[in-house]
C-alpha atoms as a PDB file:
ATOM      1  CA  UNK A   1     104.626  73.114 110.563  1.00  0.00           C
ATOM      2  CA  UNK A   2     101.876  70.698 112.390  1.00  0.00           C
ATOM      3  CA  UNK A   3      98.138  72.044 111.436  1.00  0.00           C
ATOM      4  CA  UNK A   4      96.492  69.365 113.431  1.00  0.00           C
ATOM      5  CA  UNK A   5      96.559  68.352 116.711  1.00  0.00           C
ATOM      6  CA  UNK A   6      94.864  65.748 118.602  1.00  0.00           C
ATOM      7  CA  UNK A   7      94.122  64.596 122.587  1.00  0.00           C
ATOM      8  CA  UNK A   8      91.394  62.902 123.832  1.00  0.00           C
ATOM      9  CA  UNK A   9      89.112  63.903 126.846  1.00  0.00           C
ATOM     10  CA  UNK A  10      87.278  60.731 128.375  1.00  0.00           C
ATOM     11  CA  UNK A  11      85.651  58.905 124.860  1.00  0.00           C
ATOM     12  CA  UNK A  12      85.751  62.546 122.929  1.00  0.00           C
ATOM     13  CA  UNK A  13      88.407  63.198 120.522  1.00  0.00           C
ATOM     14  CA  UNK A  14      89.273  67.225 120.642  1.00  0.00           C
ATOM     15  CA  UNK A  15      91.534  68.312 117.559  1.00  0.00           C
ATOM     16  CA  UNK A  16      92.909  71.489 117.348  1.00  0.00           C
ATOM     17  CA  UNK A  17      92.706  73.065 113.508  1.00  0.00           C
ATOM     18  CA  UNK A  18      95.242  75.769 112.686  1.00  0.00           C
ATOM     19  CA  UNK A  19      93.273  77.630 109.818  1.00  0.00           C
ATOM     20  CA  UNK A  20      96.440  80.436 109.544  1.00  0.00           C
ATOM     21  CA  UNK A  21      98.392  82.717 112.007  1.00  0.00           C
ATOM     22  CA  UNK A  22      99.479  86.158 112.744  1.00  0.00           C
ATOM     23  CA  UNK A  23     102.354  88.301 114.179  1.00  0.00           C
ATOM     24  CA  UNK A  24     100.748  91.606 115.156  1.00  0.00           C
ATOM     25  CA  UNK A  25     102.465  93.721 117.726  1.00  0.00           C
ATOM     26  CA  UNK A  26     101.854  93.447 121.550  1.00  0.00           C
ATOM     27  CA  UNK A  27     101.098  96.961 121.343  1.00  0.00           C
ATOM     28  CA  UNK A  28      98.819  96.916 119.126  1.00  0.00           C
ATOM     29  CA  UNK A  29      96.725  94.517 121.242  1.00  0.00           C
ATOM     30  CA  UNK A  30      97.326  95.336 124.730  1.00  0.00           C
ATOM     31  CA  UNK A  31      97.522  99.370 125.814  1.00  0.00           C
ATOM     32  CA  UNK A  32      99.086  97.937 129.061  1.00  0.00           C
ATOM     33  CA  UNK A  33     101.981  96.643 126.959  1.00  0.00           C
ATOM     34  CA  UNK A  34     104.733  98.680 127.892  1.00  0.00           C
ATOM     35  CA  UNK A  35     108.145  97.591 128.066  1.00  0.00           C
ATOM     36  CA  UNK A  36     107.986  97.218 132.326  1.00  0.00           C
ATOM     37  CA  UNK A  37     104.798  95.562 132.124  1.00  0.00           C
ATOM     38  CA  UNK A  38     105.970  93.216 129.784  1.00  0.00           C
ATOM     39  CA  UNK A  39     109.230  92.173 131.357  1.00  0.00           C
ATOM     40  CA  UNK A  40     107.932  89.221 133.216  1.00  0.00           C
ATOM     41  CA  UNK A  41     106.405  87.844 129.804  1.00  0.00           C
ATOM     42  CA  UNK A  42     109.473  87.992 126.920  1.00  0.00           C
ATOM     43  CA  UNK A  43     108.943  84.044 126.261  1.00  0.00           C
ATOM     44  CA  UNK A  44     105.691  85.189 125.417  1.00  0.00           C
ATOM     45  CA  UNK A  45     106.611  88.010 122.806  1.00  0.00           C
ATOM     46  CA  UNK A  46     109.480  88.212 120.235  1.00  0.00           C
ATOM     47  CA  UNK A  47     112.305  90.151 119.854  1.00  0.00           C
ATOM     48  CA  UNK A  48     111.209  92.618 118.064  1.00  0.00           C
ATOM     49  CA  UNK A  49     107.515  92.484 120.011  1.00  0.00           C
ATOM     50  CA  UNK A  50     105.177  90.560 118.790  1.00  0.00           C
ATOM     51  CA  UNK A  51     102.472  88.191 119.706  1.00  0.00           C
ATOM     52  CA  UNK A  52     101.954  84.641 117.940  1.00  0.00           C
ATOM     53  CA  UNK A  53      98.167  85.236 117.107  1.00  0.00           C
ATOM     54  CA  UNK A  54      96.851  81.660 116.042  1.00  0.00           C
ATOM     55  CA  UNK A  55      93.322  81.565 114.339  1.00  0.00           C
ATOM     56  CA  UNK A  56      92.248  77.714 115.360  1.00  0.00           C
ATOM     57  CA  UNK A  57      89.106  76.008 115.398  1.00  0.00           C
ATOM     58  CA  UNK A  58      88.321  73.041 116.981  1.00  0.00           C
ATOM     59  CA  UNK A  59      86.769  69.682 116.206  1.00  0.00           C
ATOM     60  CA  UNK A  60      85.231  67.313 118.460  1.00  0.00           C
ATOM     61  CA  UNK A  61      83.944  63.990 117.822  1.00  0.00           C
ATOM     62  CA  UNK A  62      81.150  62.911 120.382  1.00  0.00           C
ATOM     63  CA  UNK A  63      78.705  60.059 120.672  1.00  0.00           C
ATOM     64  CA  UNK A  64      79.066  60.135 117.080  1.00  0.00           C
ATOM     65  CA  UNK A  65      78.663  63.739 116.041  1.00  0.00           C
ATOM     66  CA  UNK A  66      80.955  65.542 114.212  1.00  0.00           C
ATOM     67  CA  UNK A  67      81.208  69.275 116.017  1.00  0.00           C
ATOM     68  CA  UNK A  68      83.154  71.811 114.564  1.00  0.00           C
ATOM     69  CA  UNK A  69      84.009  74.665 116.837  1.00  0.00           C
ATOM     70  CA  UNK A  70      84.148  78.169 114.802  1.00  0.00           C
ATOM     71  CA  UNK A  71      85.439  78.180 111.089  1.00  0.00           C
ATOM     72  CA  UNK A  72      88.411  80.250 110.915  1.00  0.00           C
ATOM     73  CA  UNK A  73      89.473  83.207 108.686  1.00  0.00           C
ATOM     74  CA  UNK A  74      88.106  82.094 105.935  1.00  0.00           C
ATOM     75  CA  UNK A  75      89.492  81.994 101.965  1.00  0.00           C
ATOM     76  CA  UNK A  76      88.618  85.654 100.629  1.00  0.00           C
ATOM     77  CA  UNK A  77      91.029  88.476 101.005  1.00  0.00           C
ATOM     78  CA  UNK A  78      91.462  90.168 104.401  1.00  0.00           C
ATOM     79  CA  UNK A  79      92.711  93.191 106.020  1.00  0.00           C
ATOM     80  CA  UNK A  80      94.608  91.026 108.250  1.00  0.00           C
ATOM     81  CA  UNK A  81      98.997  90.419 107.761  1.00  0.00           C
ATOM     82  CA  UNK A  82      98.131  86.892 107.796  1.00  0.00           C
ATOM     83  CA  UNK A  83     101.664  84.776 107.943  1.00  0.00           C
ATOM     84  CA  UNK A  84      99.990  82.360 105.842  1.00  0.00           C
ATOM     85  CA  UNK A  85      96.542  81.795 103.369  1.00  0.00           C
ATOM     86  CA  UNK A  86      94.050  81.046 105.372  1.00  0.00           C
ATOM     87  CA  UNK A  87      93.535  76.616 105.007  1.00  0.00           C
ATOM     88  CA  UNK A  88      91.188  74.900 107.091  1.00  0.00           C
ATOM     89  CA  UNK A  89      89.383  72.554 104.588  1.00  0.00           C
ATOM     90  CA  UNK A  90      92.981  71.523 103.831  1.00  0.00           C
ATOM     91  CA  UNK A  91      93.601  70.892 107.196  1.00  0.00           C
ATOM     92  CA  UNK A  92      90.298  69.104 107.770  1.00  0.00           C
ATOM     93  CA  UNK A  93      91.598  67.089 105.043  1.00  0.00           C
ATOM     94  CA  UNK A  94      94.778  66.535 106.727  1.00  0.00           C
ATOM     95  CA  UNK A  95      92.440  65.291 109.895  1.00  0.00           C
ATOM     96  CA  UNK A  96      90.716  62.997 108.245  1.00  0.00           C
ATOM     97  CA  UNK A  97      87.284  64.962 107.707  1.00  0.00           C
ATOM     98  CA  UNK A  98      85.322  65.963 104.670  1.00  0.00           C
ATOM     99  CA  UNK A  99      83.396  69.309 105.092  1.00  0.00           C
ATOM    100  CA  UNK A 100      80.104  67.228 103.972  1.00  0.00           C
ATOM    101  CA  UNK A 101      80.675  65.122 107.051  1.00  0.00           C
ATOM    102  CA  UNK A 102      80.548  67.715 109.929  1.00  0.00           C
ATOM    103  CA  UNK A 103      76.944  67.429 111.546  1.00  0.00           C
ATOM    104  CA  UNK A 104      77.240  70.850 113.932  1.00  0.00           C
ATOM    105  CA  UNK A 105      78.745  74.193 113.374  1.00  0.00           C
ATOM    106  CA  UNK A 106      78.799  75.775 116.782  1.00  0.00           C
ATOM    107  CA  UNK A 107      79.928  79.558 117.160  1.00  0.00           C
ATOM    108  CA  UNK A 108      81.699  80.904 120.308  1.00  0.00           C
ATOM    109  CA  UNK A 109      80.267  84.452 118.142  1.00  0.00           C
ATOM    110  CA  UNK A 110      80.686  85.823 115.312  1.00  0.00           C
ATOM    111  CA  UNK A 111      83.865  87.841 115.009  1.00  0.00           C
ATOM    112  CA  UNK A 112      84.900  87.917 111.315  1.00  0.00           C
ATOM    113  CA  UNK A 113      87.787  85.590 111.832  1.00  0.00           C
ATOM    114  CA  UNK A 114      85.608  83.335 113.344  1.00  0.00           C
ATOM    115  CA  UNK A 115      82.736  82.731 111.018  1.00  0.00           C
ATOM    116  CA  UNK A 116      85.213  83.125 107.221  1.00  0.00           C
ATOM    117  CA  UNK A 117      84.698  79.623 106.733  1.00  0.00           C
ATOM    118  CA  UNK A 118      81.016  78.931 106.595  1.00  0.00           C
ATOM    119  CA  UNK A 119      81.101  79.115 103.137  1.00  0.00           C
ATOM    120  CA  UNK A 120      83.292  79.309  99.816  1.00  0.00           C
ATOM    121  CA  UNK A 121      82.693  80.712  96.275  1.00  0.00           C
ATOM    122  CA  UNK A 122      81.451  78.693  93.810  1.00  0.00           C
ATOM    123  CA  UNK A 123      80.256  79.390  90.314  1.00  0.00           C
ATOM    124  CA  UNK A 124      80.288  82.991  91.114  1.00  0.00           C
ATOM    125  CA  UNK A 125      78.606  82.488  94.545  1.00  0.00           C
ATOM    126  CA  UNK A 126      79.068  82.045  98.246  1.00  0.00           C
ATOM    127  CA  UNK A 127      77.424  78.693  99.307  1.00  0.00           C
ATOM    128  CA  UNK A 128      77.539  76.468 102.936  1.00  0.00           C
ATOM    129  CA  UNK A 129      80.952  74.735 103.134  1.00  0.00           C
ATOM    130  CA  UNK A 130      78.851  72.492 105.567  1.00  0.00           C
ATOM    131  CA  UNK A 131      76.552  71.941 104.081  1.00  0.00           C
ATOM    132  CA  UNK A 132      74.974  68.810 106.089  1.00  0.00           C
ATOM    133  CA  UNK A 133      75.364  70.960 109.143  1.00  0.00           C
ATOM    134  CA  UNK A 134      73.253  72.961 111.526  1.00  0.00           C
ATOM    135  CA  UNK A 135      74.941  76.395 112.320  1.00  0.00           C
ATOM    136  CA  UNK A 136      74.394  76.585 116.127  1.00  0.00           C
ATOM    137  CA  UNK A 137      74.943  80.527 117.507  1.00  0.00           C
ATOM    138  CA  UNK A 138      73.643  82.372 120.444  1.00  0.00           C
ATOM    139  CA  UNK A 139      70.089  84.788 119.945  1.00  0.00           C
ATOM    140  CA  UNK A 140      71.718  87.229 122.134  1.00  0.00           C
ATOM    141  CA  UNK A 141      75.089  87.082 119.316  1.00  0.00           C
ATOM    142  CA  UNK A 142      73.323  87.225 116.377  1.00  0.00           C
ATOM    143  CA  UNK A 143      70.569  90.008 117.742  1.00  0.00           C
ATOM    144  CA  UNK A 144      73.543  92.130 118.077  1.00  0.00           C
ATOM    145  CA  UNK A 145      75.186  92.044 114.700  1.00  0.00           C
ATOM    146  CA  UNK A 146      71.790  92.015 113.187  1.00  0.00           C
ATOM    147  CA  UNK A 147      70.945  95.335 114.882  1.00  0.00           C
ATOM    148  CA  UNK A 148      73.899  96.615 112.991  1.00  0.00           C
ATOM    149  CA  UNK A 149      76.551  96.532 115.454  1.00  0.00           C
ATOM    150  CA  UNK A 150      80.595  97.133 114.056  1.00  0.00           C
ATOM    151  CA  UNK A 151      83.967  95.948 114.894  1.00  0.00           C
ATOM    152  CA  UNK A 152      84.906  93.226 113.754  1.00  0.00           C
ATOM    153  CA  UNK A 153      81.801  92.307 112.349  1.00  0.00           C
ATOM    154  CA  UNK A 154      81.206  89.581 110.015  1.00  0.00           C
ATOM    155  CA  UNK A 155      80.417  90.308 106.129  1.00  0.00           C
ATOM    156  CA  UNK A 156      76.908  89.331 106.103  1.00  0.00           C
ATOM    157  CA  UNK A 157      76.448  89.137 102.376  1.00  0.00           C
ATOM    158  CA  UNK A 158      78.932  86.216 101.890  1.00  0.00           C
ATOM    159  CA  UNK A 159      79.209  84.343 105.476  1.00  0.00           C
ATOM    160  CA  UNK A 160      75.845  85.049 107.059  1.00  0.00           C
ATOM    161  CA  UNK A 161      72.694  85.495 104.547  1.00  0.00           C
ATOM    162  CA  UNK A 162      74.183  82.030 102.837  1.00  0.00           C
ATOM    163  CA  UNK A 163      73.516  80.000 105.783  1.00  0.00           C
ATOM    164  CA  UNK A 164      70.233  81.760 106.478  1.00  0.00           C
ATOM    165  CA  UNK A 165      68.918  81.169 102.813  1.00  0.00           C
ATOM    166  CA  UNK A 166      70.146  77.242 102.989  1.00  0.00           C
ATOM    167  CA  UNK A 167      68.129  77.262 106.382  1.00  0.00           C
ATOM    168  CA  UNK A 168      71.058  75.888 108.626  1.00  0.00           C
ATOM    169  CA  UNK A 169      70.867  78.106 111.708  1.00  0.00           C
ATOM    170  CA  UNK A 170      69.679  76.680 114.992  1.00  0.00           C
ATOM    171  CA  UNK A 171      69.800  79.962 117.406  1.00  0.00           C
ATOM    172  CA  UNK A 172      69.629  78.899 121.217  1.00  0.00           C
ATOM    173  CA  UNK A 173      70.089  80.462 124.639  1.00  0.00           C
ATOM    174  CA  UNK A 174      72.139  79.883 127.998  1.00  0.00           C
ATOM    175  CA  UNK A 175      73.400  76.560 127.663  1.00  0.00           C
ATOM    176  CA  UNK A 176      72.715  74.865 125.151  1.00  0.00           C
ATOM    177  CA  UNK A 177      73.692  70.857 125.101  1.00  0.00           C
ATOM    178  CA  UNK A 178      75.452  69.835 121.176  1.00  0.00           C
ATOM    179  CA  UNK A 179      75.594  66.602 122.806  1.00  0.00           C
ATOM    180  CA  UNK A 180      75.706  64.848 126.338  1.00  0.00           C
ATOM    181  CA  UNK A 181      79.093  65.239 126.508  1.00  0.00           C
ATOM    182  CA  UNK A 182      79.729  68.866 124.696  1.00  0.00           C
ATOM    183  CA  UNK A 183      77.538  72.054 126.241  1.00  0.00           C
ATOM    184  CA  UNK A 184      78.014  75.673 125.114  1.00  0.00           C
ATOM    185  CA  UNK A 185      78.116  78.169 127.975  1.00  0.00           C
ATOM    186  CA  UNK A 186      77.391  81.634 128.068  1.00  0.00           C
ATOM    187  CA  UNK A 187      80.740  83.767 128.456  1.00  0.00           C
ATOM    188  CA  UNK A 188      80.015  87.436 127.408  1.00  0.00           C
ATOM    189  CA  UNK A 189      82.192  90.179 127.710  1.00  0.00           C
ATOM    190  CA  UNK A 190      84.176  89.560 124.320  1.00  0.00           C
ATOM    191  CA  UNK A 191      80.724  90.399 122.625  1.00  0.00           C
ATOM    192  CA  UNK A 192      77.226  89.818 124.014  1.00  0.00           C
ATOM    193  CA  UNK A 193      76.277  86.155 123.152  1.00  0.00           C
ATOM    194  CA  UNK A 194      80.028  84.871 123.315  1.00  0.00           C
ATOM    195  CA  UNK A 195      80.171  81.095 124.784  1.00  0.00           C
ATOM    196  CA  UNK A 196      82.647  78.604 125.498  1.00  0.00           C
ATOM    197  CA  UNK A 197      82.572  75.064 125.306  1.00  0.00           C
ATOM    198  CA  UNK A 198      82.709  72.608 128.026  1.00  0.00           C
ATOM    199  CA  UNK A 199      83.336  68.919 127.719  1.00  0.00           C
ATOM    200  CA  UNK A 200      83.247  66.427 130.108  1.00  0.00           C
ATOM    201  CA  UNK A 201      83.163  62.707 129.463  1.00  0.00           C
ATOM    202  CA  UNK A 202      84.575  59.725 131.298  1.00  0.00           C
ATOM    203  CA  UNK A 203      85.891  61.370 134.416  1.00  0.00           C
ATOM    204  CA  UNK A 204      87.744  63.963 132.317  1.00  0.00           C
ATOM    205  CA  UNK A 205      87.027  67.793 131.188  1.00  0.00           C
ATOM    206  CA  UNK A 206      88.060  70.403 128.934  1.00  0.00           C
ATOM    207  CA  UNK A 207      87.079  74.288 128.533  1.00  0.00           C
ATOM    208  CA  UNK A 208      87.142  76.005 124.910  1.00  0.00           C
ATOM    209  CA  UNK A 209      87.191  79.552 125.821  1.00  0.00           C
ATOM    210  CA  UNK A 210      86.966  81.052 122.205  1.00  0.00           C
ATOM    211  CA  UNK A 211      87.964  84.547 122.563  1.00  0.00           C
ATOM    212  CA  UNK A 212      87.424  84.955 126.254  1.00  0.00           C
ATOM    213  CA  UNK A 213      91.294  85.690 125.858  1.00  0.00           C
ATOM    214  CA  UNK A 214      93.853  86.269 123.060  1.00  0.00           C
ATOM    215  CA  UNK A 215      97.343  85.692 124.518  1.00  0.00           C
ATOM    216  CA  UNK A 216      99.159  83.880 127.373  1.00  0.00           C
ATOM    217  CA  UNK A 217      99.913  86.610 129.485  1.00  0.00           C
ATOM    218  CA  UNK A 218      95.925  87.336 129.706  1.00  0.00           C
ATOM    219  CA  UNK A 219      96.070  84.158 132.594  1.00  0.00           C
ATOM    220  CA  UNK A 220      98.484  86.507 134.524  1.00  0.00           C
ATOM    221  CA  UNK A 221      96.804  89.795 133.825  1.00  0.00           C
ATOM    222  CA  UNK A 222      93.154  88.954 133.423  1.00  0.00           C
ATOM    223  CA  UNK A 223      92.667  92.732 133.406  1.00  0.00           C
ATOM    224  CA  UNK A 224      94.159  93.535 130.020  1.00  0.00           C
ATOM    225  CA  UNK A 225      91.622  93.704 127.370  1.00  0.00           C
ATOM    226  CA  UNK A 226      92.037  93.952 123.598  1.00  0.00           C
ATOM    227  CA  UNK A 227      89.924  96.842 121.470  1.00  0.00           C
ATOM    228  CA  UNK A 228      87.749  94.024 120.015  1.00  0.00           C
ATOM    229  CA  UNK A 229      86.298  93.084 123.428  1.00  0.00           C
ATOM    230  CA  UNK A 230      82.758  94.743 123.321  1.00  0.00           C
ATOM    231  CA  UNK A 231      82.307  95.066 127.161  1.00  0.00           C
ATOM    232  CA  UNK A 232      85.405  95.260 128.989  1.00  0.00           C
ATOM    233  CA  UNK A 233      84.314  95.237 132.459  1.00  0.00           C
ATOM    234  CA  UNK A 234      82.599  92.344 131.786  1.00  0.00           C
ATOM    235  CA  UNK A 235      84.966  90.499 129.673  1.00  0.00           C
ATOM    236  CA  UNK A 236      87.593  90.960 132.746  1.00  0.00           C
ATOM    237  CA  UNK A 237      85.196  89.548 135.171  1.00  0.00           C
ATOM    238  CA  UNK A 238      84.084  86.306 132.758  1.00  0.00           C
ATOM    239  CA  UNK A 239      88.022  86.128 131.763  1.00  0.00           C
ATOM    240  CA  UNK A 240      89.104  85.422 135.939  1.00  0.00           C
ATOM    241  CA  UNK A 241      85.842  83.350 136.528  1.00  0.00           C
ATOM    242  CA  UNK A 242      87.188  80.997 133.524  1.00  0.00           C
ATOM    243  CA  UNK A 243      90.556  80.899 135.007  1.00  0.00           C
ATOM    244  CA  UNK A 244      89.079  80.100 138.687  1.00  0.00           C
ATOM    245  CA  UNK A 245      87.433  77.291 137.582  1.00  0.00           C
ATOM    246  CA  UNK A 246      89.850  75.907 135.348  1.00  0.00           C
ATOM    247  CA  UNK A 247      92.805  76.082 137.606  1.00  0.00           C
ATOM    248  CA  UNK A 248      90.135  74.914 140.245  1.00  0.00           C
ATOM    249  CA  UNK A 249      88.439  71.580 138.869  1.00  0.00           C
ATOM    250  CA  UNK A 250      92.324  70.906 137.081  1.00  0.00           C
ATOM    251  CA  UNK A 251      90.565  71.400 133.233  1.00  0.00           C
ATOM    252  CA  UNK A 252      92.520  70.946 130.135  1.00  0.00           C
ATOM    253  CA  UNK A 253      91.983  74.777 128.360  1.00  0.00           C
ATOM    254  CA  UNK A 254      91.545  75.100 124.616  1.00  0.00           C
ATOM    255  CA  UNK A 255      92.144  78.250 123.284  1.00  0.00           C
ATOM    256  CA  UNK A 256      91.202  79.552 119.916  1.00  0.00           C
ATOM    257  CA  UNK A 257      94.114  82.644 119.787  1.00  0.00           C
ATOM    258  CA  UNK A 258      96.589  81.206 121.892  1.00  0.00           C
ATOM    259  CA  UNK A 259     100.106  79.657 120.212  1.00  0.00           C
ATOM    260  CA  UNK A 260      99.314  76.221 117.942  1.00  0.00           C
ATOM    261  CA  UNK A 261      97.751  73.837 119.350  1.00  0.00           C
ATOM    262  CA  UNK A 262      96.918  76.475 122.700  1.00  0.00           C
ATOM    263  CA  UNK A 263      96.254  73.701 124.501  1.00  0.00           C
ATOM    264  CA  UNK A 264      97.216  73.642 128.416  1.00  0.00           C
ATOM    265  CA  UNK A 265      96.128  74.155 132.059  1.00  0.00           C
ATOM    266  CA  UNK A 266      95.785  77.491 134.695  1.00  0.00           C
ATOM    267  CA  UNK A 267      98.076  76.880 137.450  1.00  0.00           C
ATOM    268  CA  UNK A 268      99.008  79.363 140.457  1.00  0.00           C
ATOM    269  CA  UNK A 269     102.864  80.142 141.140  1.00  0.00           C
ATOM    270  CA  UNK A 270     103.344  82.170 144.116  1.00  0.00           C
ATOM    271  CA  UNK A 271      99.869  83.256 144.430  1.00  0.00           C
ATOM    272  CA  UNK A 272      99.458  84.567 140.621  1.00  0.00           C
ATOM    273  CA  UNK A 273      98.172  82.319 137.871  1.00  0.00           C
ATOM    274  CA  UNK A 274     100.052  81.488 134.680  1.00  0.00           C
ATOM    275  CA  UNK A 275      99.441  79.232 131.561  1.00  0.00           C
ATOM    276  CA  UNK A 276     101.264  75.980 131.249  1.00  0.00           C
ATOM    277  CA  UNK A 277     100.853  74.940 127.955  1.00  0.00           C
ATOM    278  CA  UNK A 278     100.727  71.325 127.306  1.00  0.00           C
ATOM    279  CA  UNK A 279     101.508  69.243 124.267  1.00  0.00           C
ATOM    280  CA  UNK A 280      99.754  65.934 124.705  1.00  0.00           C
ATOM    281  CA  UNK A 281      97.098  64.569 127.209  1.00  0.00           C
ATOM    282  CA  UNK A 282      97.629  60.601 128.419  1.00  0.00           C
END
């Protein structure tokens, strides 16, 4: 199976990473799941009804930065039925990228299955897998697991206090430029400092929504949340305002939990929206 997949948007190159996957059930993700509900989406679920759950970060390369978007699951055990070990520095390898080489570490927050990677175990301790990087999070994000917040949470002893003992965090607030071409924007809901990524160079755009939704059928029923999502109210109103603007200004979407690579566009069919995933971008 293909770990790596990679487009182009104007002079950027945007790779998608598959660190591992998962096949929970639809139920278990979506209360609004029942078997009516779901009838218009069974190319989205399997037989016996279950999501494709993909955990993939993303790497950009822009006016000469090397960005990596979120850092996967991680390589210690977790709760999660994952359908395979968790692999991105393999599949960095397999792109062409040593860990040493990635300049910025940017967080769309700080989920436990997004952060797993920022360091491994060595010599009996957890050190900075990027090490030449600076770990770029939202205050707002890391305020709120600091003050002790659960679900989901990141273990702090082995993926946070690392980086904050090495000195690699840059914490910033609303949008925050990585480069000219690649700006984090706030997108809370999913938790408090959540962001996406927008990048726009040479006449072309894309939108990296992070978790601002976990499945397909979320483009068709921007009103079904997931247990994780901190502030539903608010994660249903940011979820439609990304899909307004995407299908509006035509963006390629990114997703982070969406099928390998989850890359595609918002498009309206009879006055309701739907994902059209794409393959390949000319």
């Amino acid at each position: 199976m293909e770990r790596v997949h990679k487009t182009s948007v104007g002079n950027v190159e945007l790779v998608a990473l598959q660190d591992t996957w998962l096949s929970p059930a639809v139920g278990d993700f979506f209360a609004e799941a029942t078997p009516e509900a779901l009838a218009p989406y069974r190319d989205l679920v399997s037989a016996t009804d279950k999501l494709t759950v993909s955990i993939t970060p993303w790497l950009l390369r822009s006016e000469g930065r090397t960005i990596l978007v979120d850092t996967g699951m991680g390589g210690r055990t977790v709760a999660a039925a994952l359908e395979r070990p968790a692999a991105l520095p393999e599949v960095l390898r397999e792109a062409g990228v040593a860990p040493e080489a990635v300049d910025i570490v940017a967080f769309t927050h700080l989920h436990g299955d997004h952060v797993g990677w920022n360091t491994v175990d060595r010599q009996g301790r957890a050190v900075p897998l990027f090490p030449n990087a600076r770990y770029v999070v939202q205050r707002a994000e890391w305020e709120y697991w600091a003050g002790g917040a659960t679900g989901s949470e990141p273990n702090r002893a082995t993926v946070l206090d690392p980086i904050t003992a090495a000195g690699l965090w840059e914490f910033v607030e609303g949008e925050s430029a990585l480069t000219a071409e690649v700006v984090t924007v706030p997108t809370p809901g999913h938790t408090p400092g959540h962001v996406s990524v927008v990048v726009s160079s040479g006449g072309e755009s894309a939108l990296l929504i992070g978790d601002a939704a976990h499945s397909p059928i979320q483009v068709s029923e921007p009103e079904w949340c997931i247990g994780a999502d901190v502030d539903k109210r608010l994660a249903r109103q940011t979820r439609a305002a990304l899909w307004a603007r995407a299908e509006r200004e035509g963006l390629l979407v990114g997703t982070n939990h969406f099928p390998f690579p989850g890359l595609g566009r918002v498009v309206s069919e009879d006055g309701v929206r739907r994902w059209e995933g794409v393959e390949s971008v000319s």
